[in-house]
PDB file of N, CA and C in Angstrom:
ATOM      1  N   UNK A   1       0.818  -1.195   0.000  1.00  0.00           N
ATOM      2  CA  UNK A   1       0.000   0.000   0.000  1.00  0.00           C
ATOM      3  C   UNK A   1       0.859   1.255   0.000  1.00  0.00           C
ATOM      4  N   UNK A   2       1.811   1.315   0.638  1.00  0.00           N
ATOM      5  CA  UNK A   2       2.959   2.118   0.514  1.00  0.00           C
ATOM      6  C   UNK A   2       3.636   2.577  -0.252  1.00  0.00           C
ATOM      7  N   UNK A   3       3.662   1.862  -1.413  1.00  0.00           N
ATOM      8  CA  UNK A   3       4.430   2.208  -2.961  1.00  0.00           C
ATOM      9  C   UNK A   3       3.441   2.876  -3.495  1.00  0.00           C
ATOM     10  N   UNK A   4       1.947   2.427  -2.833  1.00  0.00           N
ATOM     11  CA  UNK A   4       1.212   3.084  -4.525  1.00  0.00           C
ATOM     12  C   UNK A   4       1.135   4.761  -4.004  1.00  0.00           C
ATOM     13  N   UNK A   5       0.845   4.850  -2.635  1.00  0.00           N
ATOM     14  CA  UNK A   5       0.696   6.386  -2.167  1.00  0.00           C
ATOM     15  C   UNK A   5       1.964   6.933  -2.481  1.00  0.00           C
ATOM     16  N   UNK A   6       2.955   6.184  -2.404  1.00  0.00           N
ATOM     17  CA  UNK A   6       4.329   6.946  -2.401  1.00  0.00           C
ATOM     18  C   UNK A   6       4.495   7.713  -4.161  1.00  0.00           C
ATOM     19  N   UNK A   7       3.928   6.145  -4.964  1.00  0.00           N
ATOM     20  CA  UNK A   7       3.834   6.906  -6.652  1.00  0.00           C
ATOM     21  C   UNK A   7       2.697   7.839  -6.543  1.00  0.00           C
ATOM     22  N   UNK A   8       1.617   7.719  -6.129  1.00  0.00           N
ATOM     23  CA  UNK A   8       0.702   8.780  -6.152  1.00  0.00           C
ATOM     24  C   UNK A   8       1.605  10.169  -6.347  1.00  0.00           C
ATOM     25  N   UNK A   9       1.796   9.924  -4.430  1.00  0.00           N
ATOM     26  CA  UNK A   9       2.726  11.640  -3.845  1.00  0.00           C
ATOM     27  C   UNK A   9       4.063  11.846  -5.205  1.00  0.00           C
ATOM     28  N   UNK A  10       4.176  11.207  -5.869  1.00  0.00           N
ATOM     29  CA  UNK A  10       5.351  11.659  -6.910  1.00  0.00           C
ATOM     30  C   UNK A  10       4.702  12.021  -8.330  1.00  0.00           C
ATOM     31  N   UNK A  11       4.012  11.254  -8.821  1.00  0.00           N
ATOM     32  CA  UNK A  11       3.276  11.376  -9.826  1.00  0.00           C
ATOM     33  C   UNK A  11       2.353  12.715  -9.712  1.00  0.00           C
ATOM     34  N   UNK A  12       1.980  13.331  -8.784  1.00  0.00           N
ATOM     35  CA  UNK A  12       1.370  14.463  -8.751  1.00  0.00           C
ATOM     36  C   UNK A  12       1.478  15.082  -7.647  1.00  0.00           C
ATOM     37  N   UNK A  13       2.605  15.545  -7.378  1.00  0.00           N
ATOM     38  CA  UNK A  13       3.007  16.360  -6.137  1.00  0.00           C
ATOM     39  C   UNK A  13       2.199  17.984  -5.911  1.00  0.00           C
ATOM     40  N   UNK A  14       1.591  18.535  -6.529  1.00  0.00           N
ATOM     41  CA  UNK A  14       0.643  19.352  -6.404  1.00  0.00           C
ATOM     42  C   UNK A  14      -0.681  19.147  -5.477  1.00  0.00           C
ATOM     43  N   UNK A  15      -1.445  17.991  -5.963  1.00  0.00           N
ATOM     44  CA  UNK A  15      -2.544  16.944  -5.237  1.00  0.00           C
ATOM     45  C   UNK A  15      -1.963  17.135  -3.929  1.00  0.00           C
ATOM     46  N   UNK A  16      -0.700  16.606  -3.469  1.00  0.00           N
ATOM     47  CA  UNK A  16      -0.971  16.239  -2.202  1.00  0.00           C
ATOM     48  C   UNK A  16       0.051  17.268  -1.517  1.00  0.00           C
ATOM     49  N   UNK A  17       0.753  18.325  -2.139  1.00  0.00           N
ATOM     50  CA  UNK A  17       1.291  19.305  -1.583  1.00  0.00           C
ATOM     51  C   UNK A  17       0.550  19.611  -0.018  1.00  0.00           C
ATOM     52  N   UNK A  18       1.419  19.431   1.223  1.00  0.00           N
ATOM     53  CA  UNK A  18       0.916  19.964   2.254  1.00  0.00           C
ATOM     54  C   UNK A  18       0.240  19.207   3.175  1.00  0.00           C
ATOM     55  N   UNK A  19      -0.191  18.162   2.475  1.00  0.00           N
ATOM     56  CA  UNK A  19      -1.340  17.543   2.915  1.00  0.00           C
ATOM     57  C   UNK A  19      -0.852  16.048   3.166  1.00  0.00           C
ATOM     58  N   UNK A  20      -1.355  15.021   4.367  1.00  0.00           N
ATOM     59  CA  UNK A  20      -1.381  13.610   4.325  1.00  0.00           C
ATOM     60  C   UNK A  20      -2.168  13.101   4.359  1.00  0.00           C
ATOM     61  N   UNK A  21      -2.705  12.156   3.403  1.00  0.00           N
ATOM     62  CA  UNK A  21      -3.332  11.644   3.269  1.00  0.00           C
ATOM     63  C   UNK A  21      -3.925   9.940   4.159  1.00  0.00           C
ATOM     64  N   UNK A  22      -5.211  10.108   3.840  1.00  0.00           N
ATOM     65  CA  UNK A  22      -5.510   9.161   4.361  1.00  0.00           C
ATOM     66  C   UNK A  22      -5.950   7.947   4.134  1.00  0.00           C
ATOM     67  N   UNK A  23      -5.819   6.641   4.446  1.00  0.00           N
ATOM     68  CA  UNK A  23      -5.506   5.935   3.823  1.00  0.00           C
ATOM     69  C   UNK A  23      -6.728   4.566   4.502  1.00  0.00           C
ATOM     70  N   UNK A  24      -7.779   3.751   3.480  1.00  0.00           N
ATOM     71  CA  UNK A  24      -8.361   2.920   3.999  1.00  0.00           C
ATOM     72  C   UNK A  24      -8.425   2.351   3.148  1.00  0.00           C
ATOM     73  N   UNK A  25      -8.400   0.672   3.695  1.00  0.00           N
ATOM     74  CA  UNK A  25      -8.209  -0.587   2.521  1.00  0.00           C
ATOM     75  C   UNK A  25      -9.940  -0.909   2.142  1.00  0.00           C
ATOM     76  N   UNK A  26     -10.058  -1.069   0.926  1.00  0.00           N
ATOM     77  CA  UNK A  26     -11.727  -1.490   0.804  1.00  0.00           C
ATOM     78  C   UNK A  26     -11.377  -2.902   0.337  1.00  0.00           C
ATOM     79  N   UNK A  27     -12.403  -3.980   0.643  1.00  0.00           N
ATOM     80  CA  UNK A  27     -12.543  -5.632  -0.411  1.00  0.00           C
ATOM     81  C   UNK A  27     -13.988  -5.334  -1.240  1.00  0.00           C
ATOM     82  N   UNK A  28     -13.628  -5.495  -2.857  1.00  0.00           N
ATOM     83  CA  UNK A  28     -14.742  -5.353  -3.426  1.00  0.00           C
ATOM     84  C   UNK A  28     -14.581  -6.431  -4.413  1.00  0.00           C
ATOM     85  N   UNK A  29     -15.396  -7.421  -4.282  1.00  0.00           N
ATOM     86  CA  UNK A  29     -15.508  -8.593  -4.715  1.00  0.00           C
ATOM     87  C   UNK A  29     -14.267  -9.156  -4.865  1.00  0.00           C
ATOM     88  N   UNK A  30     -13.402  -9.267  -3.404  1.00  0.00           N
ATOM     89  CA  UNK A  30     -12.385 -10.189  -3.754  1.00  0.00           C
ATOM     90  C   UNK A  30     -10.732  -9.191  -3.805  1.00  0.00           C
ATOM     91  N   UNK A  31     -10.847  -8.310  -4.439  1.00  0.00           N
ATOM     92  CA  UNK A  31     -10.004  -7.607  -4.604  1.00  0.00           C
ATOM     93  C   UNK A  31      -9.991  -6.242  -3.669  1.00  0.00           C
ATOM     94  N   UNK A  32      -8.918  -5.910  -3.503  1.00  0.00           N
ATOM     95  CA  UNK A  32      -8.721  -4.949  -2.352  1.00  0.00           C
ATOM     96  C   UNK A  32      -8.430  -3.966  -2.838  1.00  0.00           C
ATOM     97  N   UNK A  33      -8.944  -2.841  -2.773  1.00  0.00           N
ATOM     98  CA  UNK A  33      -8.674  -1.060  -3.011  1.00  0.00           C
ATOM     99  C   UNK A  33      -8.384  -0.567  -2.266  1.00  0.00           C
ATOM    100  N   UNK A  34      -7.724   0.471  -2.242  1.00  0.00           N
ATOM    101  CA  UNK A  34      -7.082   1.270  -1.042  1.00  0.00           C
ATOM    102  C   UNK A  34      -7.780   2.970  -1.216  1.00  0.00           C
ATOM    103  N   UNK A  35      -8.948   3.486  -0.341  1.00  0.00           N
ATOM    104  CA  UNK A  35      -8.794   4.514  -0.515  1.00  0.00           C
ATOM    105  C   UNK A  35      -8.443   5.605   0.033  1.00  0.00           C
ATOM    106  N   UNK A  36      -7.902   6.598  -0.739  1.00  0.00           N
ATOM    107  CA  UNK A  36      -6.593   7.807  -0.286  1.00  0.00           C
ATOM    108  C   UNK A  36      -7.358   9.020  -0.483  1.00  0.00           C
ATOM    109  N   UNK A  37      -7.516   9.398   0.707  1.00  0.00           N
ATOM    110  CA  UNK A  37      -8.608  10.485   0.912  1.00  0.00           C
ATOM    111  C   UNK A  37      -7.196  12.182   0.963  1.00  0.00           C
ATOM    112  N   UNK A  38      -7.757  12.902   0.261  1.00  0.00           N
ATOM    113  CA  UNK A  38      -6.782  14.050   0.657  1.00  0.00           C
ATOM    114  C   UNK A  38      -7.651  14.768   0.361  1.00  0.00           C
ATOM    115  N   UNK A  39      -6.955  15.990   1.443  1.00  0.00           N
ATOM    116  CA  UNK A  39      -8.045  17.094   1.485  1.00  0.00           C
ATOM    117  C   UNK A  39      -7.281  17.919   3.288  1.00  0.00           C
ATOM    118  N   UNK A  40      -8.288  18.895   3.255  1.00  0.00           N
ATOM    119  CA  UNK A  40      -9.727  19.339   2.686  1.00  0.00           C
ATOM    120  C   UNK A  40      -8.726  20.938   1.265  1.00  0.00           C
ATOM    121  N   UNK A  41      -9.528  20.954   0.370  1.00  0.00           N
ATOM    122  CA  UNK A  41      -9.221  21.857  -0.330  1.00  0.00           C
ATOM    123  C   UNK A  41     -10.282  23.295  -0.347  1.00  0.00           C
ATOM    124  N   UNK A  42     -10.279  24.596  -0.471  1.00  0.00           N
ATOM    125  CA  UNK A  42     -10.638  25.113   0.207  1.00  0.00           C
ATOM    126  C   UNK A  42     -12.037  25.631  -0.579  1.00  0.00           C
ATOM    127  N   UNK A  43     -11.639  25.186  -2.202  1.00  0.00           N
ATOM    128  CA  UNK A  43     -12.878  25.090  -3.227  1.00  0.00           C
ATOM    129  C   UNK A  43     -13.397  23.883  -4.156  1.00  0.00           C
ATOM    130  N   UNK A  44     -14.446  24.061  -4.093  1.00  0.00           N
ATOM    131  CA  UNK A  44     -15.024  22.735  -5.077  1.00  0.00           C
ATOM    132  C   UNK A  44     -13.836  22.540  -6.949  1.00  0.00           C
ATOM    133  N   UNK A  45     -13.445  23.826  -7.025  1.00  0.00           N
ATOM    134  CA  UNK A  45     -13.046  23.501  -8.247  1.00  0.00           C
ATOM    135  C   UNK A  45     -11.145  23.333  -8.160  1.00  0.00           C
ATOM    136  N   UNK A  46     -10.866  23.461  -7.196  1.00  0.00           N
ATOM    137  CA  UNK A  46      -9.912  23.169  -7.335  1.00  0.00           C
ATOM    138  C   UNK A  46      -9.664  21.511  -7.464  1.00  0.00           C
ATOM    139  N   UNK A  47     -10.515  20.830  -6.046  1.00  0.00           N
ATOM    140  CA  UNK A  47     -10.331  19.495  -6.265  1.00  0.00           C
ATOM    141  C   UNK A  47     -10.936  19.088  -7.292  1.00  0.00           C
ATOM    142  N   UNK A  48     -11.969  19.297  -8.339  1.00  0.00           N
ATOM    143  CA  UNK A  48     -12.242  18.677  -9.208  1.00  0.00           C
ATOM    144  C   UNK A  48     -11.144  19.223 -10.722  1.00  0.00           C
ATOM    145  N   UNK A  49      -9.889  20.032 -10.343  1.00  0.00           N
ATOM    146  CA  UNK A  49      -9.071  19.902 -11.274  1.00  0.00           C
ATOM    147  C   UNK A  49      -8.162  19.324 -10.947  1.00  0.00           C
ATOM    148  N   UNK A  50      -8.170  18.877  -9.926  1.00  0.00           N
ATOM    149  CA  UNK A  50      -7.127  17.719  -9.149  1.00  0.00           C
ATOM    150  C   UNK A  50      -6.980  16.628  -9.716  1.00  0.00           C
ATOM    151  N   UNK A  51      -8.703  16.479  -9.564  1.00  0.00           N
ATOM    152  CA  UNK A  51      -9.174  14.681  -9.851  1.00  0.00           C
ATOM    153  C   UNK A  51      -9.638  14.409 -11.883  1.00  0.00           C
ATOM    154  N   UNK A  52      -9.383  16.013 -12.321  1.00  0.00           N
ATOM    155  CA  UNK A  52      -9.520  15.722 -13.583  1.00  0.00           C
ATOM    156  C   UNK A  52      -8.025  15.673 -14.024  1.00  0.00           C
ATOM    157  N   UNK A  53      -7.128  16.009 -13.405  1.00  0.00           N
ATOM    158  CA  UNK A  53      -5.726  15.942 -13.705  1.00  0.00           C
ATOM    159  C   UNK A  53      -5.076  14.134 -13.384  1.00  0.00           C
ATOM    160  N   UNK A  54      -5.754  13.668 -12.084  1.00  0.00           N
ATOM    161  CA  UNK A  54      -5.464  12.031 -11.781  1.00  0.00           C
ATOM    162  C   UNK A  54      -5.730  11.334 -12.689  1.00  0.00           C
ATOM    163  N   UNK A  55      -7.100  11.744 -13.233  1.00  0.00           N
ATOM    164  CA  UNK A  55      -7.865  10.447 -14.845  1.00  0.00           C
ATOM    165  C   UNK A  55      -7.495  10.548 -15.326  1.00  0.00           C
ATOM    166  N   UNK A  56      -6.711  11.564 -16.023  1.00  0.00           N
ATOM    167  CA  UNK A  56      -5.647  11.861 -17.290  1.00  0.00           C
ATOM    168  C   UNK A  56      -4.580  11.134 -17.125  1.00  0.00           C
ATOM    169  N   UNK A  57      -4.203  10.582 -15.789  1.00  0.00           N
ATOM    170  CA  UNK A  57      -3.016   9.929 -16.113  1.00  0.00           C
ATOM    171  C   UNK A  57      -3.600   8.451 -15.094  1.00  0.00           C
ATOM    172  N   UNK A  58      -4.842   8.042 -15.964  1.00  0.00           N
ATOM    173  CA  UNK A  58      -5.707   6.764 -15.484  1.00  0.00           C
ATOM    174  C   UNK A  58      -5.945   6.269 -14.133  1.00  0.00           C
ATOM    175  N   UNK A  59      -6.246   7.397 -12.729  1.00  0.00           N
ATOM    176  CA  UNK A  59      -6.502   7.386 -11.731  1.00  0.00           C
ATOM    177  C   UNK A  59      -7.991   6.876 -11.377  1.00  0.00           C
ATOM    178  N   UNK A  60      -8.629   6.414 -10.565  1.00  0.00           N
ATOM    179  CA  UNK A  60     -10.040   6.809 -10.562  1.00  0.00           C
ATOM    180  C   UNK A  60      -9.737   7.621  -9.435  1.00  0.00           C
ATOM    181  N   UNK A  61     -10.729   9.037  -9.724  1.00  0.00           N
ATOM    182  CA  UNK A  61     -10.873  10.082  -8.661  1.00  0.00           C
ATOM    183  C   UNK A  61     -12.316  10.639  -8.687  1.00  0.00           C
ATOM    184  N   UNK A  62     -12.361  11.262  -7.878  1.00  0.00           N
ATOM    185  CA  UNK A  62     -13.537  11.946  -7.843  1.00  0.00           C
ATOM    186  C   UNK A  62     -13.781  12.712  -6.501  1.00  0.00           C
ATOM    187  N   UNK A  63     -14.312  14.378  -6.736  1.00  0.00           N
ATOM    188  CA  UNK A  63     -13.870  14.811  -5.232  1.00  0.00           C
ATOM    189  C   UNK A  63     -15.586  14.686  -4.800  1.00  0.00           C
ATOM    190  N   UNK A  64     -15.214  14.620  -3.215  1.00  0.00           N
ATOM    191  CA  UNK A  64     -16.657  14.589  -2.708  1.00  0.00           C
ATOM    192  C   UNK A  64     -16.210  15.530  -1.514  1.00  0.00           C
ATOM    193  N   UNK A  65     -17.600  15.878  -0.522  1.00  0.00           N
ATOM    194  CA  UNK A  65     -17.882  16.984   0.018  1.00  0.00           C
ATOM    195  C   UNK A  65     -17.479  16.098   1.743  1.00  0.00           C
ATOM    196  N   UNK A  66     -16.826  16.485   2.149  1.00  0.00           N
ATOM    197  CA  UNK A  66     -16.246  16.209   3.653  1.00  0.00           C
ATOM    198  C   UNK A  66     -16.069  17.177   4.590  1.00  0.00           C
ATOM    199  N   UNK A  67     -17.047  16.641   5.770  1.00  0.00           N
ATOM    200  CA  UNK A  67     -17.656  17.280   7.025  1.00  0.00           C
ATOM    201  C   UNK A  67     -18.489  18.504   6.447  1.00  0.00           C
ATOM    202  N   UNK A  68     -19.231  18.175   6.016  1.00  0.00           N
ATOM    203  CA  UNK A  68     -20.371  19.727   4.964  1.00  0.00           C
ATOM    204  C   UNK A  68     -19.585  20.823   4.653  1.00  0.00           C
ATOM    205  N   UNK A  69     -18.528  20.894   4.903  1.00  0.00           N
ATOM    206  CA  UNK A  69     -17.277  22.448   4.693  1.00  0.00           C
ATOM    207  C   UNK A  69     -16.377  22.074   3.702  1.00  0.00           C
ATOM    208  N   UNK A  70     -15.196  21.151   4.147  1.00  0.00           N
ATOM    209  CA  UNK A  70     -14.242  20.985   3.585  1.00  0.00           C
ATOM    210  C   UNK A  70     -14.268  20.174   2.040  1.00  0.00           C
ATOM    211  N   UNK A  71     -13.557  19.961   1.215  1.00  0.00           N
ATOM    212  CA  UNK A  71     -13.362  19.547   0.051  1.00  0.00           C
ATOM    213  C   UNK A  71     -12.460  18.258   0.164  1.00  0.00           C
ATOM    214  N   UNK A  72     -12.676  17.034  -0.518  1.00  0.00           N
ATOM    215  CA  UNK A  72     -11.506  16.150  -0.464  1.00  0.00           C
ATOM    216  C   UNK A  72     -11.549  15.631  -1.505  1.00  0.00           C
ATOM    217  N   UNK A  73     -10.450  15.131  -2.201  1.00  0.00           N
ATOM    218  CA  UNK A  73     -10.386  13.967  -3.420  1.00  0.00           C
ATOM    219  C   UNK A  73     -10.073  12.195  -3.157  1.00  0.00           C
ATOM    220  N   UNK A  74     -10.824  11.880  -3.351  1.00  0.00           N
ATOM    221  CA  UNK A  74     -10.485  10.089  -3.405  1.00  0.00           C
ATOM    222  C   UNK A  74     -10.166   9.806  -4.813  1.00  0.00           C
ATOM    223  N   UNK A  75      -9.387   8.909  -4.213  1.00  0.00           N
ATOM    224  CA  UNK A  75      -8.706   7.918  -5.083  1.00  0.00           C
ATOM    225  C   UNK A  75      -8.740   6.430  -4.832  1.00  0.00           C
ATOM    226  N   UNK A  76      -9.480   5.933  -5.545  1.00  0.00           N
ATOM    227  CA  UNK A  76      -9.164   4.086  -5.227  1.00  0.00           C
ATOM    228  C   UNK A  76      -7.910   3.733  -6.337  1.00  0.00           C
ATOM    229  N   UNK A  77      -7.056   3.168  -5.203  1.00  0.00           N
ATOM    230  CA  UNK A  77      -5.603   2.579  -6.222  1.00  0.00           C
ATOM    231  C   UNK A  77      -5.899   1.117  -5.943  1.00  0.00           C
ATOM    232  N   UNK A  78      -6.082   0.187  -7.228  1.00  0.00           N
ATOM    233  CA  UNK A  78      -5.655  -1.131  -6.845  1.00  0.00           C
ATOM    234  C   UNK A  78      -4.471  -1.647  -6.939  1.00  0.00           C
ATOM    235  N   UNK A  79      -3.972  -2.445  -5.720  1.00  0.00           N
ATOM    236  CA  UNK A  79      -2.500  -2.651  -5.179  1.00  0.00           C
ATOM    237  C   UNK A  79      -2.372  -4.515  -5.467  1.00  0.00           C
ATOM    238  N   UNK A  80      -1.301  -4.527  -5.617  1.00  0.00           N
ATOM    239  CA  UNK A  80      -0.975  -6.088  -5.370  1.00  0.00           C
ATOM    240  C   UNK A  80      -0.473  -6.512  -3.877  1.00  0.00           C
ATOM    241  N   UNK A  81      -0.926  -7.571  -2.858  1.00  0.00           N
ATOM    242  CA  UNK A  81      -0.577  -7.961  -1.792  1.00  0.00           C
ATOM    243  C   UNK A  81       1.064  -7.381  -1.901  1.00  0.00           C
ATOM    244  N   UNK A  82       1.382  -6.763  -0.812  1.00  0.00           N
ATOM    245  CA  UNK A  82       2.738  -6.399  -0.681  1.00  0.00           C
ATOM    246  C   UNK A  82       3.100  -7.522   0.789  1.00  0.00           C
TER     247      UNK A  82
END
């Protein structure tokens, strides 16, 4: 799980400038996702040029609305058992 946040944080060091992210394993049918919550950003459009900048380089992202104020972007990375 460690490599993929670590390529994340390199692959787009802007995204997570400042920020640590957070990190929860999901099982969805079998296979395990990891999702990497970062945030809070301080406008809706910034994180959604975040998460349109991750798909471009074949992320799934998508920002959603955290604690009714703040802004965050998820990311599900699928990882191989480390």
């Amino acid at each position: 799980m460690h490599q993929t946040v670590k390529r994340l944080q390199q692959s787009y060091p802007l995204v997570f400038e400042h920020r640590s992210p957070i990190i929860r394993a999901i099982d969805r049918d079998g296979t395990t996702l990891y999702r990497v919550i970062i945030g809070p950003y301080l406008e809706a459009d910034i994180a959604a040029s975040y998460c349109t900048l991750m798909q471009q380089g074949g992320e799934v992202c998508f920002p959603t609305e955290f604690d009714r104020v703040d802004l965050r972007v998820d990311l599900e990375a699928k990882t191989k058992e480390e």
